[in-house]
N, C-alpha and C. Protein backbone atom coordinates (compact mmCIF):
# COMPACT_ATOMS: atom_id res chain seq x y z
N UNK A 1 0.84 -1.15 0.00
CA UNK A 1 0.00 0.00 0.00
C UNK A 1 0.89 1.23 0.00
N UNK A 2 0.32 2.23 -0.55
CA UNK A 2 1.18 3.73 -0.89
C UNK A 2 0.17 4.65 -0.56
N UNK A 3 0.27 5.86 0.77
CA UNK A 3 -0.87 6.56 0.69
C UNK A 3 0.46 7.83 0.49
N UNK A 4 -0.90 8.58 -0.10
CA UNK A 4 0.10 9.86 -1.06
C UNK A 4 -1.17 11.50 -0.58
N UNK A 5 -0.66 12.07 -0.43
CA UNK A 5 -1.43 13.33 0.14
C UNK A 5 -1.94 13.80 -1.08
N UNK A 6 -3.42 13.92 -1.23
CA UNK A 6 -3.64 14.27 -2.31
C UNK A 6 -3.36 15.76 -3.07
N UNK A 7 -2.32 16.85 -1.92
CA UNK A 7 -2.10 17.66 -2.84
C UNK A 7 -0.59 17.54 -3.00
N UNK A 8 -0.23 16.20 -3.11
CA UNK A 8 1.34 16.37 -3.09
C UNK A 8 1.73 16.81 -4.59
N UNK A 9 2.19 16.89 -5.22
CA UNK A 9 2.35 17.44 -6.37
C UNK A 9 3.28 16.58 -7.40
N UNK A 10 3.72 15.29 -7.29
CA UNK A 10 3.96 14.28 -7.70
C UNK A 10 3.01 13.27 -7.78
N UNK A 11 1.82 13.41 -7.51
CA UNK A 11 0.37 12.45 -7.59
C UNK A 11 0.13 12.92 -9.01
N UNK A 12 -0.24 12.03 -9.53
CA UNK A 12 -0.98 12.10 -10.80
C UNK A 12 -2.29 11.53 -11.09
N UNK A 13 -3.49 11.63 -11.54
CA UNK A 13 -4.56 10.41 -11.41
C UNK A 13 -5.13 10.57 -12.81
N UNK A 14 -4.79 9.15 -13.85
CA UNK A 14 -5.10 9.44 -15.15
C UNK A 14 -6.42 8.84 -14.70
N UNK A 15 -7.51 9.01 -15.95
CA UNK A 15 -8.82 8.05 -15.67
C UNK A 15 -8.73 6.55 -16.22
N UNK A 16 -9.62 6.01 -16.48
CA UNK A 16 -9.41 5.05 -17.62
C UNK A 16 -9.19 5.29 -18.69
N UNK A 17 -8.62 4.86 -19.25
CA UNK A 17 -8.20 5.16 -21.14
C UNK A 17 -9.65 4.98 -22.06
N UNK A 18 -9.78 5.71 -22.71
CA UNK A 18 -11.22 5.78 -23.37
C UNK A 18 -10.51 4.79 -24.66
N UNK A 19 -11.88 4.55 -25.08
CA UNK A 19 -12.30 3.29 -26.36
C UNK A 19 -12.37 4.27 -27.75
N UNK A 20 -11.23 4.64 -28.14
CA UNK A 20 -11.55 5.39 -29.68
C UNK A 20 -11.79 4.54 -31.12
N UNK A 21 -13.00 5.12 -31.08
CA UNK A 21 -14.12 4.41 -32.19
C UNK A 21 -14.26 5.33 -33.25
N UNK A 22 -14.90 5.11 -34.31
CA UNK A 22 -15.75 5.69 -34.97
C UNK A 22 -14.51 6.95 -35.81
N UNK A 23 -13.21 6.18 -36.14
CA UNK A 23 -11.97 6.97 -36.76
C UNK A 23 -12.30 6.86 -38.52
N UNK A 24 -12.53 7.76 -38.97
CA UNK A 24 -12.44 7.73 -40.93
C UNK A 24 -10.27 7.04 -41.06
N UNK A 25 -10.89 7.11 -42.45
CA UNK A 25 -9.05 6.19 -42.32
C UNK A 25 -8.29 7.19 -42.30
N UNK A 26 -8.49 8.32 -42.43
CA UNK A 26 -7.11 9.44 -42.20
C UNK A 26 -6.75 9.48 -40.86
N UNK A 27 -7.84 9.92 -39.94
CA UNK A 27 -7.89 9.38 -38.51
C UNK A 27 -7.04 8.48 -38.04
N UNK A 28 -7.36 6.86 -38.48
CA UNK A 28 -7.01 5.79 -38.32
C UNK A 28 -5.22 6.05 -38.47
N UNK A 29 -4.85 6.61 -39.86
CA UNK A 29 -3.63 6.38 -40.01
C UNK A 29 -3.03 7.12 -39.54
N UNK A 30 -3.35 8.78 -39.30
CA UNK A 30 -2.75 9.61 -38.31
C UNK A 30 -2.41 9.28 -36.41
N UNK A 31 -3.21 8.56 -35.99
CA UNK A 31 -2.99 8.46 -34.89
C UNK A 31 -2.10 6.80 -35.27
N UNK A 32 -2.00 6.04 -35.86
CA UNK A 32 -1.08 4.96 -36.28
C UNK A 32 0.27 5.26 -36.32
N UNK A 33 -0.03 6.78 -36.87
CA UNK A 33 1.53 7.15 -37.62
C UNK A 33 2.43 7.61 -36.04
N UNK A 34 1.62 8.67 -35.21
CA UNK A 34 1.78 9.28 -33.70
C UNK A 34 2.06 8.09 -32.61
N UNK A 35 1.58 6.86 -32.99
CA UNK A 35 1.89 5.36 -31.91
C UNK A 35 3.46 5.32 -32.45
N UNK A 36 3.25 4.91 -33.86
CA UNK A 36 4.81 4.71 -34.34
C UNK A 36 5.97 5.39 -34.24
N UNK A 37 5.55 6.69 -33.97
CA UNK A 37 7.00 7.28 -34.03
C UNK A 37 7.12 7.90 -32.32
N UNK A 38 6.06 7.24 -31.41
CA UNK A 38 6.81 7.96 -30.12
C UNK A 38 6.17 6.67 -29.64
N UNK A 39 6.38 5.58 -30.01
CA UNK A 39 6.28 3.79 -29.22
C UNK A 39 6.96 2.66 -29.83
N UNK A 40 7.92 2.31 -28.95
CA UNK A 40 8.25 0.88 -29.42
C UNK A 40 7.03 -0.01 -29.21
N UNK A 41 6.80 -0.52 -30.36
CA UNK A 41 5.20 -1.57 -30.56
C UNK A 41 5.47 -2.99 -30.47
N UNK A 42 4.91 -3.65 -29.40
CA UNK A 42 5.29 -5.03 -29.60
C UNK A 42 3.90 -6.14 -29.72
N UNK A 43 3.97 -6.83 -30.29
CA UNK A 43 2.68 -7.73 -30.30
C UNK A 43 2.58 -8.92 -29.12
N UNK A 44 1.58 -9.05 -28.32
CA UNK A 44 2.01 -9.74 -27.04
C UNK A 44 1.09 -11.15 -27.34
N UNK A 45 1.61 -12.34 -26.75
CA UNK A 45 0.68 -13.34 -27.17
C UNK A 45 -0.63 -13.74 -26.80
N UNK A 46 -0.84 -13.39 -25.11
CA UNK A 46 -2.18 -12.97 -24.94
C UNK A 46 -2.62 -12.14 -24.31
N UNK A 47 -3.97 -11.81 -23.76
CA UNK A 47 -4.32 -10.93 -22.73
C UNK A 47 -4.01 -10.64 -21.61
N UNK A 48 -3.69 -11.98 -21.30
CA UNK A 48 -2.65 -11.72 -19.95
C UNK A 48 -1.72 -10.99 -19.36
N UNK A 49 -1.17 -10.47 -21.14
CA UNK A 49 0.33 -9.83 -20.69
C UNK A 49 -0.04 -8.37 -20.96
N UNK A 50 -1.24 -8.10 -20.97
CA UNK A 50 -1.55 -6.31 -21.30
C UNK A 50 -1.22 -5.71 -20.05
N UNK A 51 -1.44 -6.02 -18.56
CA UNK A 51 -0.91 -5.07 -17.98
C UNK A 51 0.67 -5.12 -17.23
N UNK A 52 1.27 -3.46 -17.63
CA UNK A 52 2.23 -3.65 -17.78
C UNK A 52 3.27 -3.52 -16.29
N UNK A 53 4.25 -4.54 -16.47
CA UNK A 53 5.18 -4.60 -15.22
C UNK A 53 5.97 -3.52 -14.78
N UNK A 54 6.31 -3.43 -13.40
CA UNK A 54 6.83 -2.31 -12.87
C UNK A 54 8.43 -2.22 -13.22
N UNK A 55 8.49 -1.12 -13.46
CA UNK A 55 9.65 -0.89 -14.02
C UNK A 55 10.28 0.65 -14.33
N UNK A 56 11.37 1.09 -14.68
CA UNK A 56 11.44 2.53 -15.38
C UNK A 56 10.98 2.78 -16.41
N UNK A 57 10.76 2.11 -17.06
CA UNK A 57 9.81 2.52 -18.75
C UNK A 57 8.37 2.76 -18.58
N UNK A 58 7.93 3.37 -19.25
CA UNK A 58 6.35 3.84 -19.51
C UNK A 58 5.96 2.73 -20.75
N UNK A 59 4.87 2.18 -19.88
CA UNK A 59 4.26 1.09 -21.29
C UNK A 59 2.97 1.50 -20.45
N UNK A 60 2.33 1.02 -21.82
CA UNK A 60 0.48 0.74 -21.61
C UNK A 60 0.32 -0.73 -22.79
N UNK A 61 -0.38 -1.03 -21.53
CA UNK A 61 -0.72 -2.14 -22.42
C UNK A 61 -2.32 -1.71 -23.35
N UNK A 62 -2.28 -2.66 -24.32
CA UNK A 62 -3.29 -2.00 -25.26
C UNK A 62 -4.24 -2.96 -26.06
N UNK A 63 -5.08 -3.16 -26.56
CA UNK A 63 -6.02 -3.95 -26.77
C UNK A 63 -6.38 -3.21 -28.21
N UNK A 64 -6.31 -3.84 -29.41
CA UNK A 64 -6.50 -3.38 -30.82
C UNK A 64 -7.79 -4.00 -30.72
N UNK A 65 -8.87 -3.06 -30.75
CA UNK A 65 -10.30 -3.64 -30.93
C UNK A 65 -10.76 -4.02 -32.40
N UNK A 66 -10.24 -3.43 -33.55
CA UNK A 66 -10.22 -4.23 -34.47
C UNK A 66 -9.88 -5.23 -35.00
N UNK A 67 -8.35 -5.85 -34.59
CA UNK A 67 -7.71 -7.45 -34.89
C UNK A 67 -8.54 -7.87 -33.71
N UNK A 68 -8.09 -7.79 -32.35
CA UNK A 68 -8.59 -8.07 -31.11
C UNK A 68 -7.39 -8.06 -30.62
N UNK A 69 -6.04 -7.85 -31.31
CA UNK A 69 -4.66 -8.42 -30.81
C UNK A 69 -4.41 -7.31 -29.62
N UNK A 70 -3.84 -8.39 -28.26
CA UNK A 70 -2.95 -7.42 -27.52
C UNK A 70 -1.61 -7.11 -27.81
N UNK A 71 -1.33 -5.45 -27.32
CA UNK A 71 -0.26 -5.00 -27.83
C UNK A 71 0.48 -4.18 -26.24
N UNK A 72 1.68 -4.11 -26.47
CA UNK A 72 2.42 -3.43 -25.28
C UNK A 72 2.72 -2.38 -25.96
N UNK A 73 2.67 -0.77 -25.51
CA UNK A 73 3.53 0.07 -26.07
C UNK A 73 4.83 0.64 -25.14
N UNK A 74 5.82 0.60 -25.54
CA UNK A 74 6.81 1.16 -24.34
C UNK A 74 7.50 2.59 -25.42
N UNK A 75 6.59 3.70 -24.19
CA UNK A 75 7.24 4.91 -24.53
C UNK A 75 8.99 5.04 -25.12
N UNK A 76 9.02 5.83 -26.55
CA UNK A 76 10.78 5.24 -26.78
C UNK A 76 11.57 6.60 -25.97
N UNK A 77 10.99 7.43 -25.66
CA UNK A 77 11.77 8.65 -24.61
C UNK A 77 10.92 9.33 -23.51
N UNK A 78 11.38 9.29 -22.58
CA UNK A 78 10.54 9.96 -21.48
C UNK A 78 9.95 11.45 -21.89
N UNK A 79 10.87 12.07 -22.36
CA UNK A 79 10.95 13.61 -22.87
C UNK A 79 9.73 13.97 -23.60
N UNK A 80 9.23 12.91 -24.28
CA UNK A 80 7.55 12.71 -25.05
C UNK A 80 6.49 13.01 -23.98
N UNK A 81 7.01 12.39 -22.55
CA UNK A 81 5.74 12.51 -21.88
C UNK A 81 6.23 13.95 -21.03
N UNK A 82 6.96 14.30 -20.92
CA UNK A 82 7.31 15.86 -20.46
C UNK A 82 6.85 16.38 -21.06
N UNK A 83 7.15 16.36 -22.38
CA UNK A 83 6.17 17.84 -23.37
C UNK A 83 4.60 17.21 -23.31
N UNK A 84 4.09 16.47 -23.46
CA UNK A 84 2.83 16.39 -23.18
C UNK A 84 2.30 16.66 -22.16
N UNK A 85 3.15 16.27 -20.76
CA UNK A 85 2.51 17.04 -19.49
C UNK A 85 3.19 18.09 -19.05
N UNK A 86 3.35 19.63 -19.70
CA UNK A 86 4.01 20.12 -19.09
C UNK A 86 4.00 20.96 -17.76
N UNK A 87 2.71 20.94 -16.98
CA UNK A 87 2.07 21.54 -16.17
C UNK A 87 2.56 20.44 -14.96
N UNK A 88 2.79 19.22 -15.14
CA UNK A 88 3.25 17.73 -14.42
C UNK A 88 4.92 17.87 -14.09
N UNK A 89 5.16 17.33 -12.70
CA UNK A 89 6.06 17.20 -12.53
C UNK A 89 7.27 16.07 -13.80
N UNK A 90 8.21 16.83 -13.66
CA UNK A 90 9.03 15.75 -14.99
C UNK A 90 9.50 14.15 -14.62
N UNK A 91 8.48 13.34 -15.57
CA UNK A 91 9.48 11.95 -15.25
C UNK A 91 10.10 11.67 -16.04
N UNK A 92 11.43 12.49 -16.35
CA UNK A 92 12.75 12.43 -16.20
C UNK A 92 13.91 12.29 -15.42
N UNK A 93 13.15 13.19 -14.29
CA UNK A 93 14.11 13.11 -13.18
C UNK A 93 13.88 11.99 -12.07
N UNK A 94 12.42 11.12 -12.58
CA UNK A 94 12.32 9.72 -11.82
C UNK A 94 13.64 8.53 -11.65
């Protein structure tokens, strides 16, 4: 167990990851193209292995609702998720 003060400022609380549906194929291939170039993509053999182990890397495990295939993504630089959160403390310096 980990209790964390909820205004500590290293807490983060994502929600659940939403279900994106209903993409035209430009859609489809634009956000394909944004996985590829800031995720190492691996194909995992089953469901089992979607959630991801503790470690220094950023992965999400991921569920392709169109094949059905599970997939691991492991962030390829931390620095991706700095500029995306920049209001967030940096995990870089984790």
């Amino acid at each position: 167990m980990c209790l964390v003060a909820l205004q500590d400022p290293g807490l983060t609380v994502f929600s659940d990851p939403p279900l994106v549906r209903g993409l035209d194929g430009d859609q489809q291939e634009a956000l394909a193209t944004a996985l590829r170039r800031d995720f190492d993509i691996r194909e995992l053999g089953d469901r089992s292995q979607l959630a991801p182990e503790a470690g220094d890397e950023i992965r999400i495990g991921y569920l392709d609702a169109h094949s059905r295939r599970p997939f691991m993504l492991n962030l390829k630089d931390r620095a991706i998720a700095d500029a995306a959160l920049p209001d967030r403390p940096s995990l870089s310096a984790a």
